[in-house]
Protein backbone atom coordinates (compact mmCIF):
# COMPACT_ATOMS: atom_id res chain seq x y z
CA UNK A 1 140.69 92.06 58.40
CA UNK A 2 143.21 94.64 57.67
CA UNK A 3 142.02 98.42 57.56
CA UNK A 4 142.37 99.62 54.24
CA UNK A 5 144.76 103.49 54.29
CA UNK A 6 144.93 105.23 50.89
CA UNK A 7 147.65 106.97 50.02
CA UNK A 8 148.09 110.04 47.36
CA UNK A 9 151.64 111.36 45.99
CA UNK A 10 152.43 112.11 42.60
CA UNK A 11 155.87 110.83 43.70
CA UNK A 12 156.34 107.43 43.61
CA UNK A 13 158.93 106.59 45.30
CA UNK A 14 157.23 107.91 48.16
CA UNK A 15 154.34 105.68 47.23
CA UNK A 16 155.86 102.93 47.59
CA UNK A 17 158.50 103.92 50.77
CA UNK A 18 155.27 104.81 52.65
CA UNK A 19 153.46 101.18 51.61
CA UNK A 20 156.74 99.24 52.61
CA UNK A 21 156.18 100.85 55.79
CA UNK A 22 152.36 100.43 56.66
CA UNK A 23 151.70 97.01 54.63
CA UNK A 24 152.53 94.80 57.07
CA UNK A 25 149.87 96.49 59.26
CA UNK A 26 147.19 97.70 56.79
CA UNK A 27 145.58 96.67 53.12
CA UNK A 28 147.40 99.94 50.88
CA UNK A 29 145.76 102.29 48.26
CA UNK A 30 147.44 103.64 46.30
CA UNK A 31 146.99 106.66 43.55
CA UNK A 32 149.41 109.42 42.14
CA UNK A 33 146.54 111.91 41.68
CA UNK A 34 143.39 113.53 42.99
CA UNK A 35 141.08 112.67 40.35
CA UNK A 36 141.99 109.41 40.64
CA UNK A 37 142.28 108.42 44.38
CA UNK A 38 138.16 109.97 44.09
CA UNK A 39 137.27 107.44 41.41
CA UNK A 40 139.21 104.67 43.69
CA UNK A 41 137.05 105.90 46.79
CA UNK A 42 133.89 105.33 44.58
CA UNK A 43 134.96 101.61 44.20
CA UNK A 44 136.09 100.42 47.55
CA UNK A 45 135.97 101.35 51.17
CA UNK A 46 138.90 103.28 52.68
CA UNK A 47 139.46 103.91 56.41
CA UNK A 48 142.14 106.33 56.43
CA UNK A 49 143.43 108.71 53.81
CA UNK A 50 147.35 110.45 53.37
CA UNK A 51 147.71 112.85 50.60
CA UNK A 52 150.78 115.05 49.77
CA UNK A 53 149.78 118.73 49.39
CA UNK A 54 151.98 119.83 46.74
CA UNK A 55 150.64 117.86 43.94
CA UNK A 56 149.83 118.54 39.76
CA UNK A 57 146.48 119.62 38.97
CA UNK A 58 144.54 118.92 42.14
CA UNK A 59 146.84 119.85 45.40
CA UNK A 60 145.88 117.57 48.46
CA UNK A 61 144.01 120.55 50.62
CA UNK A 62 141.65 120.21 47.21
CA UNK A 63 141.32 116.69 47.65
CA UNK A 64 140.70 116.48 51.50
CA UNK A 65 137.88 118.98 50.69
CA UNK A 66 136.42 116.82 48.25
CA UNK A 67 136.67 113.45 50.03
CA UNK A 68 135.19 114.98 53.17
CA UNK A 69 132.18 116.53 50.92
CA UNK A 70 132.00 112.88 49.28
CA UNK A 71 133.02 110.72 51.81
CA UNK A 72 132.97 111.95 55.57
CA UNK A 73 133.51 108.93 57.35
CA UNK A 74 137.44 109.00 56.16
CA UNK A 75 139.46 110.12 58.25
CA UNK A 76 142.09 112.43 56.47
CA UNK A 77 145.65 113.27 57.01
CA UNK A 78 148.09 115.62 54.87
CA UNK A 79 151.64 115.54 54.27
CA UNK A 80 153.19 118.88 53.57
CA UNK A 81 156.67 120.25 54.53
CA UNK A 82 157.61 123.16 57.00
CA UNK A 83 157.45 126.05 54.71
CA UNK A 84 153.86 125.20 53.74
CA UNK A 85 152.05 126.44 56.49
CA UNK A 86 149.27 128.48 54.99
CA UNK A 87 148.45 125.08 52.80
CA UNK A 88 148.17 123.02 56.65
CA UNK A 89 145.80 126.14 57.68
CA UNK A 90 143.55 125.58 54.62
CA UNK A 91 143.96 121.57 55.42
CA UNK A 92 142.53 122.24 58.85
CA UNK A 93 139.82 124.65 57.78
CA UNK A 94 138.31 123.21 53.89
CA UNK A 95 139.73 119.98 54.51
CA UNK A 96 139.29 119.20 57.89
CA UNK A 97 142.40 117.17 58.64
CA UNK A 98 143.03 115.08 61.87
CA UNK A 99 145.97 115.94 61.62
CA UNK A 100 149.18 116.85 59.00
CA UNK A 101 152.38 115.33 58.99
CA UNK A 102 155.51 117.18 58.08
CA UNK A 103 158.35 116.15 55.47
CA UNK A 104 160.00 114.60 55.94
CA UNK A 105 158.47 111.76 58.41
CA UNK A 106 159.40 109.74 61.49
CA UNK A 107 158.46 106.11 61.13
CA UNK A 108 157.51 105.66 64.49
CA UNK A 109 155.31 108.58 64.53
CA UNK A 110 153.69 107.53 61.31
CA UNK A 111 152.43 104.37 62.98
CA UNK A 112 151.58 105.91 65.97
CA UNK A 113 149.67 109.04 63.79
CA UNK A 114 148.15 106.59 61.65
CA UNK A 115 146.54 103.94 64.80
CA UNK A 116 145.44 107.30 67.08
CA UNK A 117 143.62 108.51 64.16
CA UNK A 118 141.98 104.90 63.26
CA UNK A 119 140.90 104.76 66.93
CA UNK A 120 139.50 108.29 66.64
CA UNK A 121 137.57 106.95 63.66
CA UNK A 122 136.81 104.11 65.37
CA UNK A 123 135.19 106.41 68.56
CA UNK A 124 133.25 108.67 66.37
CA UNK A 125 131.55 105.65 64.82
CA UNK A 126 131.05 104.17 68.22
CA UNK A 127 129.49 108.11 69.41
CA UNK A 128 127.39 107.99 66.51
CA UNK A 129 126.01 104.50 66.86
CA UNK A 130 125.51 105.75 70.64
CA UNK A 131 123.40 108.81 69.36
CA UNK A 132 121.67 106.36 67.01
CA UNK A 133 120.36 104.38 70.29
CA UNK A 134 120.01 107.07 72.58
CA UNK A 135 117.82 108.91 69.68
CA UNK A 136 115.88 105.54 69.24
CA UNK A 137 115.90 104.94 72.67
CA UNK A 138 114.06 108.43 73.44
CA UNK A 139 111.96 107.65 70.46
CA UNK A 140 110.65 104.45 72.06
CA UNK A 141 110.59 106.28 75.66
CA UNK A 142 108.34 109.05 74.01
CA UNK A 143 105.67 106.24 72.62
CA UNK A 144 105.66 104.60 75.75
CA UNK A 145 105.01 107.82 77.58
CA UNK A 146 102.65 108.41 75.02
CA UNK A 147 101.06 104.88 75.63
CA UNK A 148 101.53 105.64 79.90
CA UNK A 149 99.47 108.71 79.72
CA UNK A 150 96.68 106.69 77.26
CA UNK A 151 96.13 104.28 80.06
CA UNK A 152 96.39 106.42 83.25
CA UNK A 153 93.35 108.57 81.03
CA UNK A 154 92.02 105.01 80.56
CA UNK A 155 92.67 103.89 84.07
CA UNK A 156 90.91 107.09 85.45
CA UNK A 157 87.99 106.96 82.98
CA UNK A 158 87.31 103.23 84.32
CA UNK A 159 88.09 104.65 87.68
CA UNK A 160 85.21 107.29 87.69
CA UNK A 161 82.55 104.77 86.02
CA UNK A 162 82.97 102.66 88.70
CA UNK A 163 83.34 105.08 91.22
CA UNK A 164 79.38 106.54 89.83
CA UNK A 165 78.30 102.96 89.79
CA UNK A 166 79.67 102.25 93.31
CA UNK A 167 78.16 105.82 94.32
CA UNK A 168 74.80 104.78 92.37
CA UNK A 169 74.81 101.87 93.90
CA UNK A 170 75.00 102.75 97.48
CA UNK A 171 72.34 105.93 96.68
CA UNK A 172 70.03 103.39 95.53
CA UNK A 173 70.35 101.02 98.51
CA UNK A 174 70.03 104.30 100.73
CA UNK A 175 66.71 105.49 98.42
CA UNK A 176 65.14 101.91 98.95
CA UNK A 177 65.70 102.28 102.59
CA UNK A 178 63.48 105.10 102.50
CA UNK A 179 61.10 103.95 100.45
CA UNK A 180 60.74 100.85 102.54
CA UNK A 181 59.76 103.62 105.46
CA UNK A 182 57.39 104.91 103.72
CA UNK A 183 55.52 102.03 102.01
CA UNK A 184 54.99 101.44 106.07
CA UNK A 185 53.56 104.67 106.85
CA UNK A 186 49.93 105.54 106.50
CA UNK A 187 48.28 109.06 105.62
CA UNK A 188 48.50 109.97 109.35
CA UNK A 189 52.50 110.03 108.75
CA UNK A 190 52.25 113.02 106.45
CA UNK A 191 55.19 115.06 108.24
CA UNK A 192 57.30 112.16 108.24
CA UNK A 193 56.40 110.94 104.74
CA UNK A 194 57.57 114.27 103.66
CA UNK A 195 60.59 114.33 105.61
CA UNK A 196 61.58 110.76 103.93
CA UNK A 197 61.00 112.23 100.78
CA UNK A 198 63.22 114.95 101.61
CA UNK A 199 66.08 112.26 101.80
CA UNK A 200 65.60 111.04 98.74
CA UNK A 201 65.51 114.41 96.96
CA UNK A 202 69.01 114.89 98.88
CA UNK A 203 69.86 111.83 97.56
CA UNK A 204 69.10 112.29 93.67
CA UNK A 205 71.02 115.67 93.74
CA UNK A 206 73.96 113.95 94.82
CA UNK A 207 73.82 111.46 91.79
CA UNK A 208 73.81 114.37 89.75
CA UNK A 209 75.69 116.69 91.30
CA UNK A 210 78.64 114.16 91.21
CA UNK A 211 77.60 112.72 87.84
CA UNK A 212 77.60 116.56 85.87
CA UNK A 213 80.43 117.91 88.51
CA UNK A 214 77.44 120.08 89.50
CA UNK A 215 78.04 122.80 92.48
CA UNK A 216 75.85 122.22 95.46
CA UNK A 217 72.91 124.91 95.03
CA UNK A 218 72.58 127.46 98.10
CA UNK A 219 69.86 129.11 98.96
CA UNK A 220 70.07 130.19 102.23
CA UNK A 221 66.97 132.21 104.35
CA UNK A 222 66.75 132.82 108.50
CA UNK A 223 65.87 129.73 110.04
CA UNK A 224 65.84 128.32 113.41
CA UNK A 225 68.90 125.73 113.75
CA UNK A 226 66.77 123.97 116.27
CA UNK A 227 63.82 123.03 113.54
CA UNK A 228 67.18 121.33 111.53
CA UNK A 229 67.89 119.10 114.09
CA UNK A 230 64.73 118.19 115.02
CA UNK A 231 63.55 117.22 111.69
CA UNK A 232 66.67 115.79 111.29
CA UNK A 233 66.07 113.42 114.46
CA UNK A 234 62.53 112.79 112.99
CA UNK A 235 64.26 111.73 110.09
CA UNK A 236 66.77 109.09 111.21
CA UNK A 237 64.43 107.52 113.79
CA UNK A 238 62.52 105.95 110.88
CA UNK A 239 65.85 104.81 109.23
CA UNK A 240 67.38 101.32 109.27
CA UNK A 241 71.12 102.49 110.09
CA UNK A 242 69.91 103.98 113.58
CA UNK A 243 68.19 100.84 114.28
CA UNK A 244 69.07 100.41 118.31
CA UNK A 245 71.25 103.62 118.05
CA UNK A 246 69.79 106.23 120.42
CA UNK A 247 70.10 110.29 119.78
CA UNK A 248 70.14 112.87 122.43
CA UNK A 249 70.07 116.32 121.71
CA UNK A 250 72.18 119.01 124.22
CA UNK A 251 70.84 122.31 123.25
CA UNK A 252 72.19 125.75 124.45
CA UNK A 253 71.03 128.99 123.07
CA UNK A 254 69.06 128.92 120.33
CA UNK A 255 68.65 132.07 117.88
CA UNK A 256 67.58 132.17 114.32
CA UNK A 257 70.56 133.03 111.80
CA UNK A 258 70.84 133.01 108.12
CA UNK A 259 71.35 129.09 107.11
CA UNK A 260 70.09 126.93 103.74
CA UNK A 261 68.15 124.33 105.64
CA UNK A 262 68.37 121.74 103.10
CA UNK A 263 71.79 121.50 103.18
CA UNK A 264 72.27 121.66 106.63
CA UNK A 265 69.85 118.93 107.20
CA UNK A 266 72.07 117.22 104.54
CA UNK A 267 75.03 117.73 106.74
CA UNK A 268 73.70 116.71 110.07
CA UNK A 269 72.10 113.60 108.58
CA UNK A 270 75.77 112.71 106.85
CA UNK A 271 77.66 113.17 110.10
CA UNK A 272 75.03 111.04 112.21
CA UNK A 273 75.06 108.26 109.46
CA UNK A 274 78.72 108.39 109.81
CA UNK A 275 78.48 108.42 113.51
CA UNK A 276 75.76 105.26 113.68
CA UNK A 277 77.54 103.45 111.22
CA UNK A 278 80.36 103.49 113.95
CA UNK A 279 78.82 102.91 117.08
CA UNK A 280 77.39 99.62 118.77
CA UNK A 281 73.53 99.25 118.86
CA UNK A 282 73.98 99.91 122.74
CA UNK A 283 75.60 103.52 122.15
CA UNK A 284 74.37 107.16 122.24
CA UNK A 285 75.16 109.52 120.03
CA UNK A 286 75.08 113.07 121.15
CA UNK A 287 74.28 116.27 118.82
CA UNK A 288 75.12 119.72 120.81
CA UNK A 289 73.75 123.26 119.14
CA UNK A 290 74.46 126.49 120.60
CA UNK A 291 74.20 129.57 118.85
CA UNK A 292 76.45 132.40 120.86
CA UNK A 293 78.73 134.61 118.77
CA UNK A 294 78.84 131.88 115.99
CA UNK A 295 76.51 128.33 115.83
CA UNK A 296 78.21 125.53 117.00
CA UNK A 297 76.87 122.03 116.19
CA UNK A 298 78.49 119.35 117.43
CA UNK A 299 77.91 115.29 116.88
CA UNK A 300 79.87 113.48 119.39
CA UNK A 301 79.81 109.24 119.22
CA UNK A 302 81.94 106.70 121.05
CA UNK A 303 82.23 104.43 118.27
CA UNK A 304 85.54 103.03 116.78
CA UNK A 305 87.30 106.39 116.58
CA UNK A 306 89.39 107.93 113.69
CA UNK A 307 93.22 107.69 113.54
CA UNK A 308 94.90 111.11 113.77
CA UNK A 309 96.42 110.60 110.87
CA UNK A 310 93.36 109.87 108.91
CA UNK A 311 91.17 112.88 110.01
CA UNK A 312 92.13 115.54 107.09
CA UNK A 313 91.87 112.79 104.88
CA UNK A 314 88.29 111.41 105.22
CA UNK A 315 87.08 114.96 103.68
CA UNK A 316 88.35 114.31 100.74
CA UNK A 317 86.09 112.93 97.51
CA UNK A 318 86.10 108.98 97.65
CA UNK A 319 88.14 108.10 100.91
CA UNK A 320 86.73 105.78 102.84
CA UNK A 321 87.79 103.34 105.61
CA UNK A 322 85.02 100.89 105.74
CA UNK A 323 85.13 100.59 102.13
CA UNK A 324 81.10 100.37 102.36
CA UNK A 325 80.05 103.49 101.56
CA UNK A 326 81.25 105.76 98.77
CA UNK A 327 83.27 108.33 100.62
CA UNK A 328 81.45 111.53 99.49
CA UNK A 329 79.51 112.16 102.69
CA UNK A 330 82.29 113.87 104.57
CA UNK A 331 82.87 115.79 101.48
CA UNK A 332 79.86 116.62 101.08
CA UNK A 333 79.81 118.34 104.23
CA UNK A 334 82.47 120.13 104.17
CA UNK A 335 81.12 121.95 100.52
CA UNK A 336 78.40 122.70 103.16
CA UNK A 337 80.44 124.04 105.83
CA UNK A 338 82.07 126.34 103.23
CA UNK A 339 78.91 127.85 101.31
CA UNK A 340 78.30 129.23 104.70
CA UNK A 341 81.57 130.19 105.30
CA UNK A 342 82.00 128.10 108.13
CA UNK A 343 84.64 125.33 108.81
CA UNK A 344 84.62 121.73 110.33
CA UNK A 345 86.62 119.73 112.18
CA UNK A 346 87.44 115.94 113.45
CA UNK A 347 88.57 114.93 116.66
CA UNK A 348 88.78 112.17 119.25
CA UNK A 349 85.96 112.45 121.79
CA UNK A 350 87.50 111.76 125.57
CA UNK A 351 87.11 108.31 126.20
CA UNK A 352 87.04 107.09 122.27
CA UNK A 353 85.04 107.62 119.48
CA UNK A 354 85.05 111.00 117.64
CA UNK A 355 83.49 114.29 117.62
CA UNK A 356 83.03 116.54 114.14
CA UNK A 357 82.52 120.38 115.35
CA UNK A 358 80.79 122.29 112.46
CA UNK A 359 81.49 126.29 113.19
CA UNK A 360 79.25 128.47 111.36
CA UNK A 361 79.10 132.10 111.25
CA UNK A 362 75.99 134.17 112.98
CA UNK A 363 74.38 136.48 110.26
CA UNK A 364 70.67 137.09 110.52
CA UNK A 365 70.18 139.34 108.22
């Protein structure tokens, strides 16, 4: 289909010289004043538009104006002669011209005028139909960002229930355990009834402390590091995961520093869990305490060993390389370690297996 060019002269011979030259090419429109190429333009689509500038009643800078007001898609062109250059500077700024022709014309740059500026036209549309689907585009983008960031909150709200009901459910396999130990004890067991039941109160606090985000309470008082451990040993020889797993204490000196007992007994039990848990039945694990310018505390096992590259990482909330327990012992601990100031650390014992070294500051008062 031909692209339809208007043109506007009050001259008709120039009319129709200028549509002898461009019909063969394009569908010509043609009016002989301003008024009336804009009632053509209301009736039919025009591509391109050619007015003369000096014309009766409306001149063609006039007209451009009002056809690019009215209808912007046209492109417009103006025909004005050398002496009229103050009209072509009003063309350019009201009218907005691609460009103007002077009087008189070449023929060759006509055509050549005339298809540059259709193919201009034809560009802009193209630009704006690209901005059309880059603006749709980034609207669909921003829903589907919108819909990404639902389901990661989604994602992570599953994520956390079933990381509480994993975590509930291994805290209530470890509370039966106890409770199985004590249904077996009798009233002459009454320390180690009540150490037992000092598990399970560790226990329930971390349900809720992970369940309400709670901090780990501190209460710290001068204690004997050596009572820890020992109640600590107490502890574990009554429980199922040290079935077969022997404990041997290596003690150095021994003074009484400032310390929450609870938690430490917390801590120690976590790291030996950790440390039967990875050992054969046949295997020792060995707990070292020595209290010099800082308490040292050592549990050393000769189990499966941690990779190096794993060892920062198993402190962190969740991780886990079994995938059988719920990977909050270890950080656990180390929210220990820190109330008192203290630090911990993971290494390979000589000969495999792994030692955690848990540093803690002397302050007795």
């Amino acid at each position: 289909m031909k692209r339809a060019i208007m043109l506007v002269d009050d001259e008709v011979d120039i009319l129709e010289t200028m549509s002898i030259l461009l019909e063969e090419k394009y569908r010509i429109v043609t009016a002989e004043r301003g008024d009336q190429a804009l009632d053509l333009l209301e009736k039919q689509e025009v591509d391109l538009l050619i007015a003369d500038q000096r014309m009766p009643g409306m001149t063609g800078v006039d007209l451009l104006a009002r056809v690019r007001e009215l209808h912007p898609e046209i492109v417009r062109l103006i025909l004005t002669g050398y002496t009229d250059f103050d009209a072509m500077l009003k063309a350019i700024n009201e009218g907005r011209v691609y460009r103007y022709i002077i009087k008189p014309w070449d023929e060759n740059d006509m055509q050549v005028t005339i298809r540059q500026a259709l193919e201009w036209k034809d560009l802009r549309a193209s630009q704006g139909k690209l901005a059309a689907e880059i603006a749709e585009a980034n609207w669909v983008l921003k829903q589907r960002n919108r819909e990404l960031v639902e389901a990661n909150q989604t994602i992570m709200r599953q994520e956390k229930l079933a990381a509480v009901g994993q975590f509930a459910a291994e805290m209530v396999h470890e509370m039966n355990n106890h409770i199985q130990v004590i249904q077996g004890y009798n009233k002459s067991f009454a320390k180690a009834i009540e150490e037992q039941s000092n598990l399970l109160v560790w226990i329930a606090s971390d349900i809720r402390d992970f369940a309400l985000g709670a901090t780990i309470e501190f209460s710290p008082a001068l204690v004997d590091p050596l009572e820890i451990v020992e109640g600590v040993f107490r502890a574990c020889s009554h429980h199922p995961t040290f079935r077969g797993v022997g404990l041997q204490l290596e003690k150095g000196k021994i003074e009484s520093l400032l310390l929450d007992s609870r938690q430490m007994m917390h801590l120690l039990f976590n790291l030996l869990k950790n440390a039967a848990k990875a050992s054969d039945a046949d295997q020792e694990i060995i707990v070292r305490l020595n209290v010099g310018d800082e308490m040292v505390l050592q549990v050393v096992d000769h189990g499966v060993g941690i990779g190096e590259d794993m060892r920062e990482k198993i402190f962190e909330p969740f991780f886990t390389s079994d995938h059988k327990g719920t990977g909050l012992g270890l950080s656990i601990c180390r929210q220990v370690v820190r109330m008192h100031e203290g630090s911990i650390a993971c290494e390979e014992t000589p000969g495999g297996g792994t030692t955690f070294t848990v540093r803690i500051p002397k302050v007795t008062g």
